[in-house]
N, C-alpha and C. Protein backbone atom coordinates (compact mmCIF):
# COMPACT_ATOMS: atom_id res chain seq x y z
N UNK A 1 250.80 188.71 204.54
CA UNK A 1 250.95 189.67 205.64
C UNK A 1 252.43 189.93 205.92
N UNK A 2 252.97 191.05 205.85
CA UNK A 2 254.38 191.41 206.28
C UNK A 2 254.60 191.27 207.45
N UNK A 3 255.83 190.61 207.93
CA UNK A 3 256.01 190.73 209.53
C UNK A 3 256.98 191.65 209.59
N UNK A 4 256.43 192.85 210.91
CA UNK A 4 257.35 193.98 211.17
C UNK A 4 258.72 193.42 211.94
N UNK A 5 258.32 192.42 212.60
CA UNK A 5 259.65 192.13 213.96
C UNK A 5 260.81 191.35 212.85
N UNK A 6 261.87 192.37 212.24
CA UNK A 6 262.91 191.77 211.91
C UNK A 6 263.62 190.35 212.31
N UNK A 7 264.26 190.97 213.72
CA UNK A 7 264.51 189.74 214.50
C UNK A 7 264.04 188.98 215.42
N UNK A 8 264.24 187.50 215.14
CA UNK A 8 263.14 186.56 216.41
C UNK A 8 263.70 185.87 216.58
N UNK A 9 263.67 184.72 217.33
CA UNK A 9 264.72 183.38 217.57
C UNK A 9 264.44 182.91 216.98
N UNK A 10 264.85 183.05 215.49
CA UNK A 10 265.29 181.98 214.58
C UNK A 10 266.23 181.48 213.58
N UNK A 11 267.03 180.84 212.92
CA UNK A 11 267.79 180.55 212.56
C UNK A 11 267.72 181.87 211.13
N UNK A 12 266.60 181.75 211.27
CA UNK A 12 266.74 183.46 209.46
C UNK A 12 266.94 184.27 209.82
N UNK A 13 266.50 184.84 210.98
CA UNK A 13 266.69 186.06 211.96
C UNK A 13 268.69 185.96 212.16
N UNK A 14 268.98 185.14 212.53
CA UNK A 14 270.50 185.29 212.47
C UNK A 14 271.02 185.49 211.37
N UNK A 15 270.51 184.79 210.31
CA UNK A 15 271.23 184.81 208.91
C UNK A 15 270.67 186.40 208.46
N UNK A 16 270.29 186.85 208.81
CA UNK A 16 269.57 188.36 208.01
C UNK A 16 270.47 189.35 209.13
N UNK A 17 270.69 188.73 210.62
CA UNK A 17 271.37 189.70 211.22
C UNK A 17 272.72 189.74 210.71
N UNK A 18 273.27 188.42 210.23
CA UNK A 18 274.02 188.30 209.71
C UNK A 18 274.66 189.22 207.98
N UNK A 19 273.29 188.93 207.75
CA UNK A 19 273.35 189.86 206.32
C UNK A 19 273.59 191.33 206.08
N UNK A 20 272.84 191.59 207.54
CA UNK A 20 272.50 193.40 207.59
C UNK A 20 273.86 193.69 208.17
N UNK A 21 274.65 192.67 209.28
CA UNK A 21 276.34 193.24 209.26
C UNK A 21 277.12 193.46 208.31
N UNK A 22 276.98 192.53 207.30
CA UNK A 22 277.70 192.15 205.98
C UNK A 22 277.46 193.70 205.13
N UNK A 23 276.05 193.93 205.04
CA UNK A 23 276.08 194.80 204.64
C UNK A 23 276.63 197.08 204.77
N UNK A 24 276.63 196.40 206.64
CA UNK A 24 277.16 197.91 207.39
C UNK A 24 278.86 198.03 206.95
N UNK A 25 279.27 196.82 207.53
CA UNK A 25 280.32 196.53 207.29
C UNK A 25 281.04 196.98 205.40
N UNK A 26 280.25 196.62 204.31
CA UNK A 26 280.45 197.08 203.02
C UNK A 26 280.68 198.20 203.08
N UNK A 27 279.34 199.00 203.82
CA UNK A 27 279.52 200.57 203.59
C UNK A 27 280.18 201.06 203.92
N UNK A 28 280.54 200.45 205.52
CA UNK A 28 282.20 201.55 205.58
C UNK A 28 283.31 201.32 205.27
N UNK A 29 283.19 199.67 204.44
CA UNK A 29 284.73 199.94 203.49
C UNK A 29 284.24 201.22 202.24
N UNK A 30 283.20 201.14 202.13
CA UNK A 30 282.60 201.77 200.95
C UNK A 30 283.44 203.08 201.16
N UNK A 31 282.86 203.89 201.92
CA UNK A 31 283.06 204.77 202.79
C UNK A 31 284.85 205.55 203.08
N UNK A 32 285.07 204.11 203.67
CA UNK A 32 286.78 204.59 204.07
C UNK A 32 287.61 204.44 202.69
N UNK A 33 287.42 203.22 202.04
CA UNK A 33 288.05 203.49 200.46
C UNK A 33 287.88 204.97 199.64
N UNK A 34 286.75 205.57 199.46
CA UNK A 34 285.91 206.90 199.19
C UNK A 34 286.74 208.04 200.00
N UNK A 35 287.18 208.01 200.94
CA UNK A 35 287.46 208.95 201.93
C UNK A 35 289.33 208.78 201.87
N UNK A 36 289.86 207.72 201.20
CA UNK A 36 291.18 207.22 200.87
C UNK A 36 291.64 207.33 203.09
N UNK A 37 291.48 206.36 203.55
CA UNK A 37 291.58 205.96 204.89
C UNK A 37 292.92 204.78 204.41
N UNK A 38 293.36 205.08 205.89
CA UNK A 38 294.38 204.44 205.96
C UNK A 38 294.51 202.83 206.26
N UNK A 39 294.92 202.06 205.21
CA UNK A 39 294.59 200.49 205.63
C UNK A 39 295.51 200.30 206.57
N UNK A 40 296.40 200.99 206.85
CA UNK A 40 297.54 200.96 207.97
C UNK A 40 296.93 201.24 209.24
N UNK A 41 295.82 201.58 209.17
CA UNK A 41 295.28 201.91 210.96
C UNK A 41 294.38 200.36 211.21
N UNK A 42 294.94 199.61 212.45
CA UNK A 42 294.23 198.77 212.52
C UNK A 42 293.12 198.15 212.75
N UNK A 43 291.92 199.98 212.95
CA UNK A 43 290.53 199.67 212.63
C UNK A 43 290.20 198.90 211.33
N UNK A 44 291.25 199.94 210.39
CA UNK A 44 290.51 200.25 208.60
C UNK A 44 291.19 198.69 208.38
N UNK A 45 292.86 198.40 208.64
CA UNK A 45 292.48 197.18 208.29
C UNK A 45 291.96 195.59 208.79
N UNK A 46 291.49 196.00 210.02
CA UNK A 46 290.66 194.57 210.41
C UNK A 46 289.40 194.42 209.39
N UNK A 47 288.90 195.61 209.51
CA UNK A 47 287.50 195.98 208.88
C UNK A 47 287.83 195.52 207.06
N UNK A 48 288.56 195.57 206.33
CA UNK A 48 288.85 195.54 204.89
C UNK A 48 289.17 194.12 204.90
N UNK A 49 289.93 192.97 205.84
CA UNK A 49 290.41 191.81 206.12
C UNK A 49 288.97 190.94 206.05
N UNK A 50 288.00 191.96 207.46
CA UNK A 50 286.33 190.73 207.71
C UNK A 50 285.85 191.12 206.31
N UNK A 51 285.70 192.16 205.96
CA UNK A 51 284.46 192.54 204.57
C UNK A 51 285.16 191.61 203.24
N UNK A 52 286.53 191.96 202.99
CA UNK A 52 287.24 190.82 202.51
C UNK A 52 286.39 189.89 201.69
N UNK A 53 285.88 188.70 202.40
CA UNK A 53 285.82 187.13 201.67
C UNK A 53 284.19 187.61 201.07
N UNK A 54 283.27 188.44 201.95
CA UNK A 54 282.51 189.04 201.65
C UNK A 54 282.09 189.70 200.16
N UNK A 55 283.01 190.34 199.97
CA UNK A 55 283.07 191.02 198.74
C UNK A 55 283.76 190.58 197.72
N UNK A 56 284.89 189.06 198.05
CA UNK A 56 285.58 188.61 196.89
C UNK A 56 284.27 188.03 195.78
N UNK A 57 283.47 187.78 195.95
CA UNK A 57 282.64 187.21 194.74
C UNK A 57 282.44 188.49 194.11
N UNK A 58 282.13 189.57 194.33
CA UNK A 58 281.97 190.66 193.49
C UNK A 58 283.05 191.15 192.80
N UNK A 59 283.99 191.57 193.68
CA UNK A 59 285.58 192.20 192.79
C UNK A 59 285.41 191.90 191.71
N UNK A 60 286.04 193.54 191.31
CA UNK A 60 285.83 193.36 189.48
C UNK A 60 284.68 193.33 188.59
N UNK A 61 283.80 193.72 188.67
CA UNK A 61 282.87 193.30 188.19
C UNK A 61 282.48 194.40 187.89
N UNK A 62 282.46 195.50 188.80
CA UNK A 62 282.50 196.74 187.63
C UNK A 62 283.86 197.44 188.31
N UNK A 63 284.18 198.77 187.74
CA UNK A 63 285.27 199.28 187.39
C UNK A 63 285.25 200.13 189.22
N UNK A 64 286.97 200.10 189.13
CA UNK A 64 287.52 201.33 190.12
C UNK A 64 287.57 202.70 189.72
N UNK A 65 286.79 202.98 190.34
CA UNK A 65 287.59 204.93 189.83
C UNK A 65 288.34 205.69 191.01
N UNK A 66 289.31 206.31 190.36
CA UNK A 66 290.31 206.45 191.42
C UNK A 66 290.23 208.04 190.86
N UNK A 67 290.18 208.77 192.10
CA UNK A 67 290.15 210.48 191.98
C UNK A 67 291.09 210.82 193.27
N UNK A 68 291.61 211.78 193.15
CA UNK A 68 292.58 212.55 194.29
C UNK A 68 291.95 211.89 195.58
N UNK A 69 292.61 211.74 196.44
CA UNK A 69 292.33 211.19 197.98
C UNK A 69 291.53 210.14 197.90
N UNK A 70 291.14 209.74 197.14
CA UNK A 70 290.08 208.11 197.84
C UNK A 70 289.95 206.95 196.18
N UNK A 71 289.23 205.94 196.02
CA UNK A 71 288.84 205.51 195.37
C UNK A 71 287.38 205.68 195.44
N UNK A 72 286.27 204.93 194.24
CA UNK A 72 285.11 204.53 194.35
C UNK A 72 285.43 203.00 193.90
N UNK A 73 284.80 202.12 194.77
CA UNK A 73 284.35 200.64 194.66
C UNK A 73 283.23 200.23 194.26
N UNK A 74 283.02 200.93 193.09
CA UNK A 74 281.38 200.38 192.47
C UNK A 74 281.16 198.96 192.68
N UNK A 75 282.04 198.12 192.82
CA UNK A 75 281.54 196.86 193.00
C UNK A 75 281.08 196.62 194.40
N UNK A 76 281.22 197.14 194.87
CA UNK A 76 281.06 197.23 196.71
C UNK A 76 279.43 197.43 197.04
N UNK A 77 279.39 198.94 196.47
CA UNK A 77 277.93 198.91 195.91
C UNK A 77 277.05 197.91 195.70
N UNK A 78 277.45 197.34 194.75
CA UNK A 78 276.65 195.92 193.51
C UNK A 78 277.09 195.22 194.90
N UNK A 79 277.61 194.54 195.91
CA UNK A 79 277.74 193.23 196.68
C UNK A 79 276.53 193.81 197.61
N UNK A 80 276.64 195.23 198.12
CA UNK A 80 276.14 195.39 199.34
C UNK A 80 274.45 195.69 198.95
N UNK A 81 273.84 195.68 197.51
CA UNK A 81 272.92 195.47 197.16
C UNK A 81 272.37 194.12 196.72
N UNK A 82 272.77 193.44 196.28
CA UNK A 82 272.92 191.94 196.53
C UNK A 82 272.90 191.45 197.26
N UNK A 83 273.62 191.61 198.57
CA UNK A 83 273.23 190.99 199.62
C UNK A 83 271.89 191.57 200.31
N UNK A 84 271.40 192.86 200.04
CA UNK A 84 270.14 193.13 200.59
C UNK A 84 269.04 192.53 200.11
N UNK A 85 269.32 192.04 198.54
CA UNK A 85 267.97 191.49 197.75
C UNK A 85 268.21 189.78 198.40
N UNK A 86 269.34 189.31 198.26
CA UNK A 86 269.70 188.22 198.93
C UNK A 86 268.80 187.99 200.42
N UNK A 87 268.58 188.57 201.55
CA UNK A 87 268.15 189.07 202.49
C UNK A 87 266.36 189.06 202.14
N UNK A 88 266.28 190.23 201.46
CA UNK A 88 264.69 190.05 201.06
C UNK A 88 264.13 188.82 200.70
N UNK A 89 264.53 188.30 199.82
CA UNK A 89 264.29 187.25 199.06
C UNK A 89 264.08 185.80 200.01
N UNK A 90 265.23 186.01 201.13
CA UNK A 90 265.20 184.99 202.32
C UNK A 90 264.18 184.83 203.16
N UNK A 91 263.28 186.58 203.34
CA UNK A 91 262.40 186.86 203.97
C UNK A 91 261.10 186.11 203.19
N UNK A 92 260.88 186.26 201.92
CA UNK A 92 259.75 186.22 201.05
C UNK A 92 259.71 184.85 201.61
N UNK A 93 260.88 183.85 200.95
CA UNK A 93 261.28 182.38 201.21
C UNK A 93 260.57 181.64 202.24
N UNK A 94 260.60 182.53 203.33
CA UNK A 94 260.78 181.69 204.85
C UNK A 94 258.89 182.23 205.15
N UNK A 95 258.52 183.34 204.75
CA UNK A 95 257.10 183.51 204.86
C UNK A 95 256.33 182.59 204.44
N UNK A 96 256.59 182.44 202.81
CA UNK A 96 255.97 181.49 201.99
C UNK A 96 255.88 180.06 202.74
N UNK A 97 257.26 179.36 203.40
CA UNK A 97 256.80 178.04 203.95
C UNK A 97 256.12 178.08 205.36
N UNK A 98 256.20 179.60 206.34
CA UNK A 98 255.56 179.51 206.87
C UNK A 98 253.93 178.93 206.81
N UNK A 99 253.82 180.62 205.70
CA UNK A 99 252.06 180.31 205.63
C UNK A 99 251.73 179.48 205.00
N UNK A 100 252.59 178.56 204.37
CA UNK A 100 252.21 177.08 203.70
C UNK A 100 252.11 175.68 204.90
N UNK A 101 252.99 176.06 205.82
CA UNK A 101 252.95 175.08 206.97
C UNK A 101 251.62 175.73 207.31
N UNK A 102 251.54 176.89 207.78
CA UNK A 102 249.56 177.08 208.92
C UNK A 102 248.94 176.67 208.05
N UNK A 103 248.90 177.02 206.65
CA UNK A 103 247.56 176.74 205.84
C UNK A 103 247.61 174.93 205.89
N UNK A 104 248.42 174.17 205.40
CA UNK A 104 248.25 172.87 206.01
C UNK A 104 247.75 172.65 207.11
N UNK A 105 248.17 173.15 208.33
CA UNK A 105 248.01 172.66 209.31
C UNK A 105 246.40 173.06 209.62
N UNK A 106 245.96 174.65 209.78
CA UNK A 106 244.68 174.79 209.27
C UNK A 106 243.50 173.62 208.62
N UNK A 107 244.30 173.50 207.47
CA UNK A 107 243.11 172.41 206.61
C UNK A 107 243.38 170.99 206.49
N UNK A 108 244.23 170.74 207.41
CA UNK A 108 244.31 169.38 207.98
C UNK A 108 243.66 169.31 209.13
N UNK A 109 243.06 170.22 210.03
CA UNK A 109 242.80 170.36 211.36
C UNK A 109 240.96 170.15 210.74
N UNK A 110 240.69 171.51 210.27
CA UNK A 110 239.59 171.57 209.67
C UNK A 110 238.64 170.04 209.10
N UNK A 111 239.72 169.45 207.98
CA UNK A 111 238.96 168.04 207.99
C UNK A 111 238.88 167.05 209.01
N UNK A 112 240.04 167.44 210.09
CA UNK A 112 239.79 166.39 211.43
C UNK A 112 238.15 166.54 211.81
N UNK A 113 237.80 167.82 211.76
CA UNK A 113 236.71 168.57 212.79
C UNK A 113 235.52 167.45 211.67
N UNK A 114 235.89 167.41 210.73
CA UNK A 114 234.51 166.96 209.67
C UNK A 114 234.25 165.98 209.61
N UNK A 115 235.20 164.88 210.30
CA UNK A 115 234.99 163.75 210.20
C UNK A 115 234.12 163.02 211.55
């Protein structure tokens, strides 16, 4: 069963809120690199400083293309999709031991009743 409520009080719910910043945050370096923005304004560079440590595992990994006024960061791309499957995958994770904890608990309850 899919659960619709993204966030709940729980420790995955932070780490996914966590993820889905990681990932806004990519796009508008994505974005302001693309648009050739000024790292000299101290929105663009606080924002390039946090996304930063974020995106150092990716750098490089595929190529820069550099055209009049902006770059493209294909690797930026590849992190900020990665971290979404990263994210999914956390979701699948944390379902699975859910419904493995009820179903225990279920058919541990169940043989209480039988005895």
């Amino acid at each position: 069963m899919e659960r619709l409520v993204r966030y709940t009080t729980t420790p995955l719910s932070f780490l996914l809120f966590i993820l889905d910043a990681v990932q806004v945050m990519l796009g508008v370096r994505f974005a302001f690199k693309l648009i050739g923005a000024d790292p000299g304004n101290g929105f663009v560079g606080v924002l390039y400083s946090i996304s930063d440590p974020f995106f150092a595992p990716f750098r490089g990994i595929l190529p820069v293309t550099a055209f009049s006024g902006g770059i493209v960061e294909w690797s930026v791309l590849l992190a900020t999709v990665m971290y979404a499957l990263f994210g999914a995958l956390l979701v699948r994770l944390f379902s699975l031991l859910i419904d493995e904890a009820e179903a225990g608990h279920h058919h541990h309850h169940g043989a209480h009743h039988a005895q």
